[in-house]
C-alpha atoms as a PDB file:
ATOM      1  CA  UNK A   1      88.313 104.951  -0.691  1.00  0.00           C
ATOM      2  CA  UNK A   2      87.980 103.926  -4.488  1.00  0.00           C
ATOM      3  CA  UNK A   3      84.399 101.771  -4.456  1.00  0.00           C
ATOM      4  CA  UNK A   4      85.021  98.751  -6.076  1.00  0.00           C
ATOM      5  CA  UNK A   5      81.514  96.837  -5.997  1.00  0.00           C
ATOM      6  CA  UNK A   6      78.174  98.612  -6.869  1.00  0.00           C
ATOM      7  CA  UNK A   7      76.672  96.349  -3.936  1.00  0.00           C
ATOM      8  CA  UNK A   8      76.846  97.917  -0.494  1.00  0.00           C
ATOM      9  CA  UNK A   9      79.913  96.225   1.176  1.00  0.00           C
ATOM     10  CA  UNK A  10      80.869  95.906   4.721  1.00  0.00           C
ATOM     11  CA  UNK A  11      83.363  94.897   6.058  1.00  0.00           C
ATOM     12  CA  UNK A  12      83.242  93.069   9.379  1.00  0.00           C
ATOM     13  CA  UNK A  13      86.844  92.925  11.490  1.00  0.00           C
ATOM     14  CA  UNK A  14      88.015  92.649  15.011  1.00  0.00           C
ATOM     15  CA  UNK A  15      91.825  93.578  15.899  1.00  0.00           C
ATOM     16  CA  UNK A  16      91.906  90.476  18.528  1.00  0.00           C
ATOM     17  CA  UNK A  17      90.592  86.652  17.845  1.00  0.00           C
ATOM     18  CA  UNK A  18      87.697  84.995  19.880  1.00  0.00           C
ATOM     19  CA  UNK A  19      85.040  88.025  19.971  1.00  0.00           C
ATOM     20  CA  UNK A  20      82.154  86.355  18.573  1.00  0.00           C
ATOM     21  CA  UNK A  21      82.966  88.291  14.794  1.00  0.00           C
ATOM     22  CA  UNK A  22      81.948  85.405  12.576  1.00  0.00           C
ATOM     23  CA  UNK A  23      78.933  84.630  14.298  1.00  0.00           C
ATOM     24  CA  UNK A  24      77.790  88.231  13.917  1.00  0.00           C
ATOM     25  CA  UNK A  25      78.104  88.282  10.665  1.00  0.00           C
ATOM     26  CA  UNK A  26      76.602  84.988  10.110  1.00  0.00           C
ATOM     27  CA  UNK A  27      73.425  86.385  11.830  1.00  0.00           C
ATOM     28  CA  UNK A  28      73.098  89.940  10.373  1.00  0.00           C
ATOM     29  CA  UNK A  29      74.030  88.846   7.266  1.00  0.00           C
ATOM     30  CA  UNK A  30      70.506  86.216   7.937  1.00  0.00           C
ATOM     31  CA  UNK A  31      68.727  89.539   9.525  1.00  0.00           C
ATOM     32  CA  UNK A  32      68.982  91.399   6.085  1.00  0.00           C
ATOM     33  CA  UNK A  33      67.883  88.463   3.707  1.00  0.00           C
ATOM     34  CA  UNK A  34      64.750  88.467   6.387  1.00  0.00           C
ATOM     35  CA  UNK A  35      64.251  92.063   5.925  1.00  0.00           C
ATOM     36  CA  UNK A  36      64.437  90.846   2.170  1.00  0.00           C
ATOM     37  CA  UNK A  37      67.712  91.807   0.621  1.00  0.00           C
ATOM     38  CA  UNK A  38      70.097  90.131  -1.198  1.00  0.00           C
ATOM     39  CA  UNK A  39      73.450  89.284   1.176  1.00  0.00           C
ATOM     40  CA  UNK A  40      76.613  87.874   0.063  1.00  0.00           C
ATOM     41  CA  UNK A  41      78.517  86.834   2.588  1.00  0.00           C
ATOM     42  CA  UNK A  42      82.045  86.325   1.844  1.00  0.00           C
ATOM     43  CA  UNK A  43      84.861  84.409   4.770  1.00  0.00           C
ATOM     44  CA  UNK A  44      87.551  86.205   4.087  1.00  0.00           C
ATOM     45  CA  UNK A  45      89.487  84.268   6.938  1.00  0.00           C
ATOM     46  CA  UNK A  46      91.323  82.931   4.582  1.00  0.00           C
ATOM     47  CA  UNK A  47      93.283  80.627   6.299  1.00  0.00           C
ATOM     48  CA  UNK A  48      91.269  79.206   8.858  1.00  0.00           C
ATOM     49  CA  UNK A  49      87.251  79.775   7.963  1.00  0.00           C
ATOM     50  CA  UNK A  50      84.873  78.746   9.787  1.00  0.00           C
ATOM     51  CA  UNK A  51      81.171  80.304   8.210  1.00  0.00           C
ATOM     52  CA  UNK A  52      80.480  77.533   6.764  1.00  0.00           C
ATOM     53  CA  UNK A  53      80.802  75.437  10.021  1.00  0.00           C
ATOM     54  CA  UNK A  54      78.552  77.942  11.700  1.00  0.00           C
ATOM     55  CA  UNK A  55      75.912  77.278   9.113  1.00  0.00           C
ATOM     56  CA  UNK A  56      76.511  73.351   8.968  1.00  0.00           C
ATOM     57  CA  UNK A  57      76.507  73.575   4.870  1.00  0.00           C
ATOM     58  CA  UNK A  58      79.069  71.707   3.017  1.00  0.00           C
ATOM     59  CA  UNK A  59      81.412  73.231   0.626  1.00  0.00           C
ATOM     60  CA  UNK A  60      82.201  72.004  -2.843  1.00  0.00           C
ATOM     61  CA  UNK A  61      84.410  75.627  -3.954  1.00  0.00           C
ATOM     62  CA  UNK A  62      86.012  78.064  -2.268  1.00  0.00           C
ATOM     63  CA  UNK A  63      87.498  81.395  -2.537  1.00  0.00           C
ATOM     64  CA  UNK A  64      90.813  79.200  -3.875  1.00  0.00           C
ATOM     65  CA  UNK A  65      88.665  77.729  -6.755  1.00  0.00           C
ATOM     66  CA  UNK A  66      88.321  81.481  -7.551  1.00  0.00           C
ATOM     67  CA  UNK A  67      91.944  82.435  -7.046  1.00  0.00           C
ATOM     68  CA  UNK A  68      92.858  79.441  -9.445  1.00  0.00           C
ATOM     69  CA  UNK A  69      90.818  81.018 -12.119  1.00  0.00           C
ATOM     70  CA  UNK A  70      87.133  78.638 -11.015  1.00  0.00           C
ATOM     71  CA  UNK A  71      83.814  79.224 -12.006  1.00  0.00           C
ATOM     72  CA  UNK A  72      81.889  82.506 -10.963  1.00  0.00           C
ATOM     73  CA  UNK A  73      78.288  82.065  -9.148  1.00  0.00           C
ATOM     74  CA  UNK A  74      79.350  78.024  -8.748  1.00  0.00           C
ATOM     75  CA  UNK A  75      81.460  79.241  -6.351  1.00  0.00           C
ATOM     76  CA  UNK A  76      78.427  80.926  -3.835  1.00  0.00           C
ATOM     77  CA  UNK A  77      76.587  78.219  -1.571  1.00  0.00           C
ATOM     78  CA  UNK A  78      72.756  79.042  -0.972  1.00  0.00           C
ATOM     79  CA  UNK A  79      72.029  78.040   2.266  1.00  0.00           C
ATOM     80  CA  UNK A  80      68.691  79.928   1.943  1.00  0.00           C
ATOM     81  CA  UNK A  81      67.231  81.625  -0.787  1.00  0.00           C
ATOM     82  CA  UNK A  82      68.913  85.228  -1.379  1.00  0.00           C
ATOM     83  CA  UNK A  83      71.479  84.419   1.098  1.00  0.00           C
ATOM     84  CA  UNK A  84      74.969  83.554  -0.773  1.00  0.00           C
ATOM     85  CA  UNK A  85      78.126  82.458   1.206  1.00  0.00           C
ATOM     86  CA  UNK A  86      81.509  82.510  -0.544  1.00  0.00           C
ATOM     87  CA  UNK A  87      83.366  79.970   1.465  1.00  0.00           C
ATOM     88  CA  UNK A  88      87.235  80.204   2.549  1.00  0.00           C
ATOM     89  CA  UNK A  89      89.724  77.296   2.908  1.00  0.00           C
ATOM     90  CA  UNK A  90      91.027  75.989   6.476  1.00  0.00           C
ATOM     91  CA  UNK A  91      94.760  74.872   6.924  1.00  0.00           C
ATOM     92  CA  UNK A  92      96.260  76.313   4.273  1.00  0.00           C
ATOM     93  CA  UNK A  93      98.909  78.692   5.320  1.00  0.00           C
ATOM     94  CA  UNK A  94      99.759  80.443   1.763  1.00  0.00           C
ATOM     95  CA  UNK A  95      96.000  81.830   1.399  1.00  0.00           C
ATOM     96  CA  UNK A  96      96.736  84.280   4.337  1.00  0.00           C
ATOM     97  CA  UNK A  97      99.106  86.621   2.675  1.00  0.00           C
ATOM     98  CA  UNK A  98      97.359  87.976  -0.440  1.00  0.00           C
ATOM     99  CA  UNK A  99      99.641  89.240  -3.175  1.00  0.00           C
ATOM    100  CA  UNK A 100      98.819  92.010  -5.760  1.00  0.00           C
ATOM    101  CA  UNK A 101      98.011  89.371  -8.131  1.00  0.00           C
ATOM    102  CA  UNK A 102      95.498  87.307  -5.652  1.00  0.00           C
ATOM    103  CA  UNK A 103      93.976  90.677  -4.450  1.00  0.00           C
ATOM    104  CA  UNK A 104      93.236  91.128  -7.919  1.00  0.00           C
ATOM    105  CA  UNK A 105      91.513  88.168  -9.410  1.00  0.00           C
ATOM    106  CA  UNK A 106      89.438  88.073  -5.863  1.00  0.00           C
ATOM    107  CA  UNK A 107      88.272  91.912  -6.913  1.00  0.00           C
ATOM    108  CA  UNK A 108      87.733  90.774 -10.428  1.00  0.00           C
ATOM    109  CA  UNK A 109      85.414  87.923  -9.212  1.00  0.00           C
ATOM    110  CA  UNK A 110      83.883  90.150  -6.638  1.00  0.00           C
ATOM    111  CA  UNK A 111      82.851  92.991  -9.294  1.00  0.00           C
ATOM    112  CA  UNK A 112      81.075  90.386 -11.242  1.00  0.00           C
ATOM    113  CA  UNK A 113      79.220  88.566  -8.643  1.00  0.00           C
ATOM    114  CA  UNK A 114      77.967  91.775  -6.183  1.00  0.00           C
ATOM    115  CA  UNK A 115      75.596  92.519  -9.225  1.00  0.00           C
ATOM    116  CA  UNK A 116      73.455  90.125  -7.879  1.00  0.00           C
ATOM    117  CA  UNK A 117      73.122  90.961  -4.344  1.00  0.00           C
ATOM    118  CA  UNK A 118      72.350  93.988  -3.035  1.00  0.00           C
ATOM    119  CA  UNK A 119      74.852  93.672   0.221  1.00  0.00           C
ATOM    120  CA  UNK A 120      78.312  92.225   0.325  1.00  0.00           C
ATOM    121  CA  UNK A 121      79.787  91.153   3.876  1.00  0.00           C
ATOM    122  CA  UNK A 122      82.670  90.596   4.309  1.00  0.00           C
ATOM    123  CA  UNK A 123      83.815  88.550   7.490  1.00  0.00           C
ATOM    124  CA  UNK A 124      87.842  88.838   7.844  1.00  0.00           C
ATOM    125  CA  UNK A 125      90.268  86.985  10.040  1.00  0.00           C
ATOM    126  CA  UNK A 126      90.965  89.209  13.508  1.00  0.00           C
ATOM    127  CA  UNK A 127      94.096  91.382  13.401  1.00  0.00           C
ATOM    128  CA  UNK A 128      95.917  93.412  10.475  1.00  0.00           C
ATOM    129  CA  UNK A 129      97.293  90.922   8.429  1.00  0.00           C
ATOM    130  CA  UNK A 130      97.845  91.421   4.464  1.00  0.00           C
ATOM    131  CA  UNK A 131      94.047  90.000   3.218  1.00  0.00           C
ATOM    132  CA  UNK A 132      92.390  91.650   6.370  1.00  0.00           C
ATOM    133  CA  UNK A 133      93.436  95.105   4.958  1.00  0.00           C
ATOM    134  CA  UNK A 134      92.798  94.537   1.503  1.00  0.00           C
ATOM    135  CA  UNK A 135      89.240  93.577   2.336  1.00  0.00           C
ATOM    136  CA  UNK A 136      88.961  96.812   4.634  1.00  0.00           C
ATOM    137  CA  UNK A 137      90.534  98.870   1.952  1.00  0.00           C
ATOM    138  CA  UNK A 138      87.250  97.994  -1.057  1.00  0.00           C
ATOM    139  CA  UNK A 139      84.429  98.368   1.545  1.00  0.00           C
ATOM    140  CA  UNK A 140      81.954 101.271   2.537  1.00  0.00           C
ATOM    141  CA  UNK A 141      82.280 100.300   5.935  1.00  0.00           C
ATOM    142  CA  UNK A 142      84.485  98.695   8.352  1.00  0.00           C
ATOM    143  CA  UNK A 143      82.622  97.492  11.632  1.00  0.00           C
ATOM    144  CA  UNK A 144      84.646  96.504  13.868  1.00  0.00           C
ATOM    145  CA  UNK A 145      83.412  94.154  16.599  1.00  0.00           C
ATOM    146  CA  UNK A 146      84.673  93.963  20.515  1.00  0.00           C
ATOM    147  CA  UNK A 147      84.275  92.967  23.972  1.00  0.00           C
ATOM    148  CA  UNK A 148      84.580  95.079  26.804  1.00  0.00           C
ATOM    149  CA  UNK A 149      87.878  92.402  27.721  1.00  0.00           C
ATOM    150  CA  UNK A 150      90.573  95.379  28.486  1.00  0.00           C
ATOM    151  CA  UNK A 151      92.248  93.526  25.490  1.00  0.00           C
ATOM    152  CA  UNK A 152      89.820  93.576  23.089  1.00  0.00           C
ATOM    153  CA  UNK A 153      89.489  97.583  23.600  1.00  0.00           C
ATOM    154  CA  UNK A 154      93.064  97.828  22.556  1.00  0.00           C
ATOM    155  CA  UNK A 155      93.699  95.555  19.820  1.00  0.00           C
ATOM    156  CA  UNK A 156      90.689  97.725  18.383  1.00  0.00           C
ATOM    157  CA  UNK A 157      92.291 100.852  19.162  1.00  0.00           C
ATOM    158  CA  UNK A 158      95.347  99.571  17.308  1.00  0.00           C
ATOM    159  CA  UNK A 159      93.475  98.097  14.190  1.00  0.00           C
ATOM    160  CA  UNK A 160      92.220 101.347  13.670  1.00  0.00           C
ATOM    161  CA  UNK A 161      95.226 103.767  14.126  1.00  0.00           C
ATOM    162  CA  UNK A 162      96.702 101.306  11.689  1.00  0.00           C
ATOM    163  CA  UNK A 163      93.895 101.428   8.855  1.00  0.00           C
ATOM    164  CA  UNK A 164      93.904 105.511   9.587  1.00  0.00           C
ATOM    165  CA  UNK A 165      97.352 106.331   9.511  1.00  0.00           C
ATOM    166  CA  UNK A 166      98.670 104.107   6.466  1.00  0.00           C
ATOM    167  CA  UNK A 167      94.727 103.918   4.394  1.00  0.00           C
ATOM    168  CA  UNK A 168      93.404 106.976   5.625  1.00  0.00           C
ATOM    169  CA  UNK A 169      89.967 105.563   6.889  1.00  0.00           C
ATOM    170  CA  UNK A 170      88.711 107.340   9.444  1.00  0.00           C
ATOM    171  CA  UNK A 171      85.446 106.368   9.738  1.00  0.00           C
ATOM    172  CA  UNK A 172      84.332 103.167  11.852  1.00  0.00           C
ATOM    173  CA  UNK A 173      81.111 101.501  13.012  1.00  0.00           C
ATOM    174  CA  UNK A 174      81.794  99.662  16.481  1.00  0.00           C
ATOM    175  CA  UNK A 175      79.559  96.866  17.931  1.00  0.00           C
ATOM    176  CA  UNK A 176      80.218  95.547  21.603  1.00  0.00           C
ATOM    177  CA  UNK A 177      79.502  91.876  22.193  1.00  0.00           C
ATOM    178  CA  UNK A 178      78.744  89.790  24.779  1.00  0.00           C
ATOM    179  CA  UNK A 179      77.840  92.839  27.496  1.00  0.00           C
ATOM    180  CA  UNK A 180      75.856  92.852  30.500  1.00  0.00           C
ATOM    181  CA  UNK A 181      73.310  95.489  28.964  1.00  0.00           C
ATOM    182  CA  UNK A 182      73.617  98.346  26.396  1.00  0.00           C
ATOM    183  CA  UNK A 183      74.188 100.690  28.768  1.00  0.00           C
ATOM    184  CA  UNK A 184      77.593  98.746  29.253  1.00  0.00           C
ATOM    185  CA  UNK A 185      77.935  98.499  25.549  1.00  0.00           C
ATOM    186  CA  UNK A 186      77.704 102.579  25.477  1.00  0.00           C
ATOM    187  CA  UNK A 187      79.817 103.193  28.137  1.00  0.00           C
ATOM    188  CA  UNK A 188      82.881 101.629  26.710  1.00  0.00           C
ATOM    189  CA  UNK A 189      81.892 102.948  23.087  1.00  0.00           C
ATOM    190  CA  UNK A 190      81.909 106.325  24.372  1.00  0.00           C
ATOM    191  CA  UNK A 191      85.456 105.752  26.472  1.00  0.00           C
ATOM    192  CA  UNK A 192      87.289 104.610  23.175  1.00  0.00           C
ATOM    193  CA  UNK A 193      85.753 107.259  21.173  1.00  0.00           C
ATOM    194  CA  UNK A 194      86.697 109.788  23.287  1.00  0.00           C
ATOM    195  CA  UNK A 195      90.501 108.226  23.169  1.00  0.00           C
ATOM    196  CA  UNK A 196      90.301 107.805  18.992  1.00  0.00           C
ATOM    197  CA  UNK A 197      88.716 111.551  18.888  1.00  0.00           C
ATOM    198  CA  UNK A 198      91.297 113.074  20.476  1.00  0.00           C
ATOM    199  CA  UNK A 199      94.380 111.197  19.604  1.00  0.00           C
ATOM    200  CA  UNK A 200      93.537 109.821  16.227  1.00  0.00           C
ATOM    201  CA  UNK A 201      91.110 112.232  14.772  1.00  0.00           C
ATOM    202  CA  UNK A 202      88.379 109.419  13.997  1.00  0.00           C
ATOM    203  CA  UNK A 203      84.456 109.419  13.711  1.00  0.00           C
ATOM    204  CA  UNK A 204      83.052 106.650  15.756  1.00  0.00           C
ATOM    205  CA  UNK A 205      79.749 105.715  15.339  1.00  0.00           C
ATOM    206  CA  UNK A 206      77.620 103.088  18.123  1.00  0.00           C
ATOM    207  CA  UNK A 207      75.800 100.614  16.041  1.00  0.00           C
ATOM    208  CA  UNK A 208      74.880  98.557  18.596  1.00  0.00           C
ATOM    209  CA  UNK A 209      75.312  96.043  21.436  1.00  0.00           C
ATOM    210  CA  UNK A 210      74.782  92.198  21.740  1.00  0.00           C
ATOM    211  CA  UNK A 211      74.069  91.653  25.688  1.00  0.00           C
ATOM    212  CA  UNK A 212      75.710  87.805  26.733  1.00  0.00           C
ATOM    213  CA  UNK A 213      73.105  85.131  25.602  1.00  0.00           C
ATOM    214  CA  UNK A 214      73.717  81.429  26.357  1.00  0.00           C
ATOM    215  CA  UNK A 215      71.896  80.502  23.734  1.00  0.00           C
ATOM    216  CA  UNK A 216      75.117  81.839  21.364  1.00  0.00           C
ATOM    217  CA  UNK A 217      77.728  79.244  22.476  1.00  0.00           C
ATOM    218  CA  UNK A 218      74.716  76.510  22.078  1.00  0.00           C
ATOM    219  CA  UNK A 219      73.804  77.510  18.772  1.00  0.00           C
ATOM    220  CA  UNK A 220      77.654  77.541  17.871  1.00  0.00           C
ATOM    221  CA  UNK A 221      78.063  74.072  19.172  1.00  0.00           C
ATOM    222  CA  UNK A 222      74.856  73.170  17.021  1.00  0.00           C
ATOM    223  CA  UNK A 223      75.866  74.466  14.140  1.00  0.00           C
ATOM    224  CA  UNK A 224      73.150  76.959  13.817  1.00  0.00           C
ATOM    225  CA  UNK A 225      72.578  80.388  13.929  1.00  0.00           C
ATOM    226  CA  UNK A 226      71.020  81.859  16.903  1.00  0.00           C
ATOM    227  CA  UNK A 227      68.505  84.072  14.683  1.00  0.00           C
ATOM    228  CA  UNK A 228      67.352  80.613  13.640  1.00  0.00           C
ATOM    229  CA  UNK A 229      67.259  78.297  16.839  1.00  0.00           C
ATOM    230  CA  UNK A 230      66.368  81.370  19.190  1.00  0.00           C
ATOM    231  CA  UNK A 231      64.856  84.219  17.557  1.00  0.00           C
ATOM    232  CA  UNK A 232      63.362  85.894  20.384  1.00  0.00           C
ATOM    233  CA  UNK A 233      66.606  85.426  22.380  1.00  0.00           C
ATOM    234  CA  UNK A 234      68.763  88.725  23.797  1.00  0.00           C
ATOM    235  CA  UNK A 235      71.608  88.194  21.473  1.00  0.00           C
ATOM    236  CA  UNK A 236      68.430  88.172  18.091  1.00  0.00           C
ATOM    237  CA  UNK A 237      66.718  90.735  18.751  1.00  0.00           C
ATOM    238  CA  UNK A 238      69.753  93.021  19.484  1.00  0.00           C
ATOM    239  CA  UNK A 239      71.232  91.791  15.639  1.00  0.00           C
ATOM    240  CA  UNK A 240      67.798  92.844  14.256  1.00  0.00           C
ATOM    241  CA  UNK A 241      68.344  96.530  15.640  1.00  0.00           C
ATOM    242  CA  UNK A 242      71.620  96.762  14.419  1.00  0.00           C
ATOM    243  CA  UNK A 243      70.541  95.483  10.880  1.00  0.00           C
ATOM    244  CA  UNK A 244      68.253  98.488  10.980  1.00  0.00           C
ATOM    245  CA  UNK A 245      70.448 100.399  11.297  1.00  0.00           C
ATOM    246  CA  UNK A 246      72.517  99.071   8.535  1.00  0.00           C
END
């Protein structure tokens, strides 16, 4: 992989829709500014975002501004101090397929921007279209997050035998969300590395579990995090272990 921003950057995926992804990265990317880093966190559902709506911040730019040759930092909301958020557009079909030439004035903007922050997240839409494996293709690491929904397993099985077998990444964190326990979490992290061992020649790594929390869909429908409205909830303190681990 040819590193194209000095910050750390991760990218955050999941091969099927509904799993809880942006939400996750809403809240670890909160969990590292509290451990006092510098987070960027860029939608990269480019087509339909929605980070913004999780955070209930309004957007002035987004990523298009930057596509369309916009300002640089004018572009990043603060919604807390040393917490940026590039925001995406919603409804506009042509911003899901990035060209060459969109892929890179976005990696131009990014080099010049991660300077400032000492992690870059990247939350993408779910599946492997065009701008989904562009933004897997610059990161350090692709975590991918699932369910332990039979279908969920699978699509992630599939994301990854695609990114391994046509971009030769072959390393991938995995988090499980909305499980009974950890011990569920593990079970079905071990099962599908197992499967990707032996068939696809990939390292797996656990980097955590986030048990089901009521509170989630409630801060969702308040547009607020859950680290914020319930910190000592399940669902927060299992994104605080996995930001250690990060």
């Amino acid at each position: 992989m040819n590193r194209l921003l000095t910050a750390k950057t991760i990218c955050i995926t999941s091969g099927k829709g509904g799993v809880g992804k942006t939400s996750f990265a809403v809240n670890l990317s909160m969990s590292l500014v509290a451990k006092g880093h510098r987070v960027l966190l860029i939608d990269g559902d480019l087509g339909l975002a929605n980070v913004d709506l999780l955070l209930g911040i309004s957007v002035q730019k987004t990523i298009r501004d930057v596509m369309e040759g916009g300002a640089l930092m004018e572009s990043i909301c603060f919604p807390s101090e040393n917490f940026g958020v590039l925001p995406a557009t919603s409804g506009i079909p042509e911003m899901v397929d990035l060209g060459p030439e969109e892929q890179g004035r976005i990696g131009t903007y990014l080099r010049a921007v991660a300077e400032s922050f000492d992690y870059v997240l990247i939350d993408t839409a779910a599946g492997i279209g065009t701008s989904v494996l562009w933004f897997t293709s610059i990161a350090d690491e692709v975590v991918i997050l699932l369910t332990p929904d039979p279908t969920s397993i699978t699509d992630a099985y599939a994301m990854m035998k695609v990114l391994a077998q046509k971009y030769g990444r072959k390393t991938f964190r995995l988090v499980l969300n909305n499980v009974t326990d950890v011990r569920e979490g593990l079970g079905v992290f071990n099962n599908l590395r197992d499967v990707a061992e032996r068939f696809l020649k990939l390292d797996l790594h656990f980097l955590g579990a986030i048990p089901h929390d009521t509170d989630v869909s409630q801060a969702i429908r308040e547009q607020v995090p859950f680290l914020k409205r319930t910190p000592d909830g399940e669902a927060a303190r299992a994104i605080q272990v996995i930001a250690e681990q990060v």
